[in-house]
C-alpha atoms as a PDB file:
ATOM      1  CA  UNK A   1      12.202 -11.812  18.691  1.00  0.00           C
ATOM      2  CA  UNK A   2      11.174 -13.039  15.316  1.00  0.00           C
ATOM      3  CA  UNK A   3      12.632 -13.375  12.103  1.00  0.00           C
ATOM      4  CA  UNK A   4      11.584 -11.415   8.849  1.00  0.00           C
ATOM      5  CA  UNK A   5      12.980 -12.165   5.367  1.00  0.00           C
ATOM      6  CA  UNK A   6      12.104 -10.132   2.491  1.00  0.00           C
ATOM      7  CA  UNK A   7      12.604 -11.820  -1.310  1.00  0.00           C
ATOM      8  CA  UNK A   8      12.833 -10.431  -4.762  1.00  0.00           C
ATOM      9  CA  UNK A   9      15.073 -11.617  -8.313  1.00  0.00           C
ATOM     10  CA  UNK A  10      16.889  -8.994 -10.009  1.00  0.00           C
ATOM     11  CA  UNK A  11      18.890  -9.378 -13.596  1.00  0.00           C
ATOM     12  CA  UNK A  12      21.660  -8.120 -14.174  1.00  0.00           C
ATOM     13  CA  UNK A  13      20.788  -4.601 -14.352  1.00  0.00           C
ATOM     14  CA  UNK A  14      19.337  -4.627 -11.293  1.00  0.00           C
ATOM     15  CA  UNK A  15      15.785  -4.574 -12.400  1.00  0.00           C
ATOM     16  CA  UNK A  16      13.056  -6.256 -10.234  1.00  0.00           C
ATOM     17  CA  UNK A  17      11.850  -9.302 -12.014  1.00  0.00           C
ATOM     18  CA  UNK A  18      10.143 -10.736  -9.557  1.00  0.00           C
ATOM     19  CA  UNK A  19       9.199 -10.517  -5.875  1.00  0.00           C
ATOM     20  CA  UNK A  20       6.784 -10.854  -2.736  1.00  0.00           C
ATOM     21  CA  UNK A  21       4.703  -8.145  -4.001  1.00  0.00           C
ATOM     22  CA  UNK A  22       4.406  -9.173  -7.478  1.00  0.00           C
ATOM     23  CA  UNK A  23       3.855 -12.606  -5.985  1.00  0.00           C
ATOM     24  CA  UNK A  24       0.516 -11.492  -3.989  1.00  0.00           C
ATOM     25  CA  UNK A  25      -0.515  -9.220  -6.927  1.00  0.00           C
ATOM     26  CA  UNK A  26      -0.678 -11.898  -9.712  1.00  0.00           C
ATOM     27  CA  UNK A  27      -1.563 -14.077  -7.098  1.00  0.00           C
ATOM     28  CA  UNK A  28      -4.584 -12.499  -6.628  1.00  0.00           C
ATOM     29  CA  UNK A  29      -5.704 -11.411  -9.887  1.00  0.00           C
ATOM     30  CA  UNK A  30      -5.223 -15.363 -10.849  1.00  0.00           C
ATOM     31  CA  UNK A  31      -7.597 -16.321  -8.016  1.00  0.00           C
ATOM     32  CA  UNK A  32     -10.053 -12.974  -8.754  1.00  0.00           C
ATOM     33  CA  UNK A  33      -9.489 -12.290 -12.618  1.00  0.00           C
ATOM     34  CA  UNK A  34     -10.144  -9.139 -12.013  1.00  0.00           C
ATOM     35  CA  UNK A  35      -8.219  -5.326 -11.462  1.00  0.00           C
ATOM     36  CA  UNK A  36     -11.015  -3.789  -9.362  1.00  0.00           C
ATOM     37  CA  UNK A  37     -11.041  -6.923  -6.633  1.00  0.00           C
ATOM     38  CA  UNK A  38      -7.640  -7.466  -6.756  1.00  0.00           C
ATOM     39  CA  UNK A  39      -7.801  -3.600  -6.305  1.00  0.00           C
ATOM     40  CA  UNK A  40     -10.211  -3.954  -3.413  1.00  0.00           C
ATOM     41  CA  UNK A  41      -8.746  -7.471  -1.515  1.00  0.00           C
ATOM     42  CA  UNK A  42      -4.758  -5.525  -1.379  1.00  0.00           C
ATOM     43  CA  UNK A  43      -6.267  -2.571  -0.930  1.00  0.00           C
ATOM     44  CA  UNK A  44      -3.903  -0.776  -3.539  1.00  0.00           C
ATOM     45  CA  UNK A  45      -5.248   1.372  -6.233  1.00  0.00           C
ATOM     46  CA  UNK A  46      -5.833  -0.068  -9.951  1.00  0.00           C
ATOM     47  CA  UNK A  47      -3.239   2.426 -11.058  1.00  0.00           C
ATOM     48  CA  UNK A  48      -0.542   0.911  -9.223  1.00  0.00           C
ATOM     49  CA  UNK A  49      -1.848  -2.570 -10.410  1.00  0.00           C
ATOM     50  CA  UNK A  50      -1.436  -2.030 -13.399  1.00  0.00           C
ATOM     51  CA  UNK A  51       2.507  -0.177 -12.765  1.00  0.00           C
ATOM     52  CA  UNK A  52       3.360  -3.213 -11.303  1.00  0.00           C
ATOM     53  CA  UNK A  53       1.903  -5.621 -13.966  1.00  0.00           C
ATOM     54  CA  UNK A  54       3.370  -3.269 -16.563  1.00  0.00           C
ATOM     55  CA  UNK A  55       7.169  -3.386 -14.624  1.00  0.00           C
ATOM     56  CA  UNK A  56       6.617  -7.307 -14.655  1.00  0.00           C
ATOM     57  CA  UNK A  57       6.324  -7.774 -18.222  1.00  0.00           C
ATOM     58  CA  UNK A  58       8.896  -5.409 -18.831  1.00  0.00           C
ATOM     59  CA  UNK A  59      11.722  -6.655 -16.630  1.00  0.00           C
ATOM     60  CA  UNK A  60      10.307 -10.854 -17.983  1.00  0.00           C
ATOM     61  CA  UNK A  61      10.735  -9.731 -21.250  1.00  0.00           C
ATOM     62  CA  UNK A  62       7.517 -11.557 -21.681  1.00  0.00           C
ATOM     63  CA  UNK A  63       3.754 -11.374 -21.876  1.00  0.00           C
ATOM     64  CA  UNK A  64       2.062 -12.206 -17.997  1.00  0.00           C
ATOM     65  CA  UNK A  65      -1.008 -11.130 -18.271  1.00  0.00           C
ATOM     66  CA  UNK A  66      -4.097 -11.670 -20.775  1.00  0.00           C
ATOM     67  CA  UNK A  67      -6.936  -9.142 -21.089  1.00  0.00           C
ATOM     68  CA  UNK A  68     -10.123 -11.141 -22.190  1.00  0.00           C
ATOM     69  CA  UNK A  69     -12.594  -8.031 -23.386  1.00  0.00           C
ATOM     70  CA  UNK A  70     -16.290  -9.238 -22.409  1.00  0.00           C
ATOM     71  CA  UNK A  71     -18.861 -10.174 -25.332  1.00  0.00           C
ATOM     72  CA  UNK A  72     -21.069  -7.368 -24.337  1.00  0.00           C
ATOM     73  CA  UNK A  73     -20.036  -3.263 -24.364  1.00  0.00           C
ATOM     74  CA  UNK A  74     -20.633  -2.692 -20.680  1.00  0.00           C
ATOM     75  CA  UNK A  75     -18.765  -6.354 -19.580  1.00  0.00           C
ATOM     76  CA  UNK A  76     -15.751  -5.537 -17.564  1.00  0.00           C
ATOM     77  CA  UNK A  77     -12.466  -7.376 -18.800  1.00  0.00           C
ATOM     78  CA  UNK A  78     -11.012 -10.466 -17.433  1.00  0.00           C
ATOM     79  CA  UNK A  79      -7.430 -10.824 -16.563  1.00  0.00           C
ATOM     80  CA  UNK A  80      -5.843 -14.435 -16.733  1.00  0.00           C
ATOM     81  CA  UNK A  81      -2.074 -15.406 -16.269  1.00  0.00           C
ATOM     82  CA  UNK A  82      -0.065 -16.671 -19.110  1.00  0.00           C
ATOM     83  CA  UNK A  83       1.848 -20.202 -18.948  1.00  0.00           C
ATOM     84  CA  UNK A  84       5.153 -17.893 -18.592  1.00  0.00           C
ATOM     85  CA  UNK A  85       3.693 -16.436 -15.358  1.00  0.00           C
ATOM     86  CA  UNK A  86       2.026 -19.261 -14.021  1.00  0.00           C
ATOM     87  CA  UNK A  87       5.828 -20.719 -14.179  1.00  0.00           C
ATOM     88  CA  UNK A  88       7.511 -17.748 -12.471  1.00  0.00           C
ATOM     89  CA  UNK A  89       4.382 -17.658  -9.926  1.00  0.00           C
ATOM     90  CA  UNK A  90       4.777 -21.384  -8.789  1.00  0.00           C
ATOM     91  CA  UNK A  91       8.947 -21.305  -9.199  1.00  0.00           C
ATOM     92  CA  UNK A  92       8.905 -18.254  -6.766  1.00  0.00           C
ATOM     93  CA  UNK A  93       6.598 -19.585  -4.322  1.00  0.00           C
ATOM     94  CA  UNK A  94       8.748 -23.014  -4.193  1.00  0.00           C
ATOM     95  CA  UNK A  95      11.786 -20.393  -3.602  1.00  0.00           C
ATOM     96  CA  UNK A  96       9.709 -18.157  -1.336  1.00  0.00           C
ATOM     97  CA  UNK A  97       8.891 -21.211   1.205  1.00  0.00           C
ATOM     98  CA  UNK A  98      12.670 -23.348   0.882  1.00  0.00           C
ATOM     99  CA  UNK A  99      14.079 -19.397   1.936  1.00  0.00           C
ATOM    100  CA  UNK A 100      11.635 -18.882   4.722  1.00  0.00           C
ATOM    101  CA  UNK A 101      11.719 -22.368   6.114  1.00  0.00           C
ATOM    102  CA  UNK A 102      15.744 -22.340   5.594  1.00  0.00           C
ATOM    103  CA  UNK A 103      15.741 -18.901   7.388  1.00  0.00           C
ATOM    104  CA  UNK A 104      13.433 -19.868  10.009  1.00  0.00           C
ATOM    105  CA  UNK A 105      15.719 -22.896  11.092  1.00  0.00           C
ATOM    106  CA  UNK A 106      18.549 -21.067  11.062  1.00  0.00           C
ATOM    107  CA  UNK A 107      16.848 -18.130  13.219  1.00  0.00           C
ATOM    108  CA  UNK A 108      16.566 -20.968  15.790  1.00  0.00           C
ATOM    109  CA  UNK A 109      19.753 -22.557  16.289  1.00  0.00           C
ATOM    110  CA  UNK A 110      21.022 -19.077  16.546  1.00  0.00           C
ATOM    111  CA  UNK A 111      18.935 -17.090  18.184  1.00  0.00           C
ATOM    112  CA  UNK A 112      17.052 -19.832  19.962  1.00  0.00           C
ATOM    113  CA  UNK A 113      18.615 -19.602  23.443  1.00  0.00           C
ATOM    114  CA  UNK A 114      17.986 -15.837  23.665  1.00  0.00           C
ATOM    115  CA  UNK A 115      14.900 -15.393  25.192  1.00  0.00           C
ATOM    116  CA  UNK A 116      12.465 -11.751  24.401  1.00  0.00           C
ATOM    117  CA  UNK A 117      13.052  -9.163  27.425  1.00  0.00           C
END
């Protein structure tokens, strides 16, 4: 047996603020500044990307992501986070890990004396 625990912040309407899949997409657009690889590395179309980034910003109430247009006309935009989402990114992922590791403990001295058939 193993344990699973899936995360995500709501407000009080129940809209997603934030969650693991928001984590790993603005996770990865930090690291690759850029739709089409963070497209390519989740293997999730740019479409959905950009629903995601769009739901986000709405539900924060704040701006996460900066476009940076290249100089030239055929220079593909950049994508960095903004401070706001660089503090949601890190305060989620200190959440993300105290929950697992909690979970994961617990899972044990429960479950630890049944063994897998």
């Amino acid at each position: 047996m193993k344990m699973k625990v899936k995360l995500w912040i709501e407000d009080q309407n129940n809209n997603l603020v934030f969650g693991d899949g928001k984590n790993e997409i603005i996770s990865c657009l930090d690291s690759t500044g850029s739709i089409a690889e963070t497209s390519k590395q989740l293997n999730m179309s740019e479409e959905k990307i950009f629903k995601h980034l769009d739901i986000l910003e709405e539900n924060n109430e704040k701006e996460m992501v900066l476009c940076i247009k290249g100089l030239k006309k055929t220079s593909k935009p950049s994508y960095i986070l903004t401070a706001d989402a660089r503090e949601i990114l890190q305060t989620y992922q200190i959440y993300q890990y105290d929950v697992r590791k909690f979970s994961e403990l617990k899972f044990e001295e429960i479950f630890g004396n049944i063994k897998n058939n």
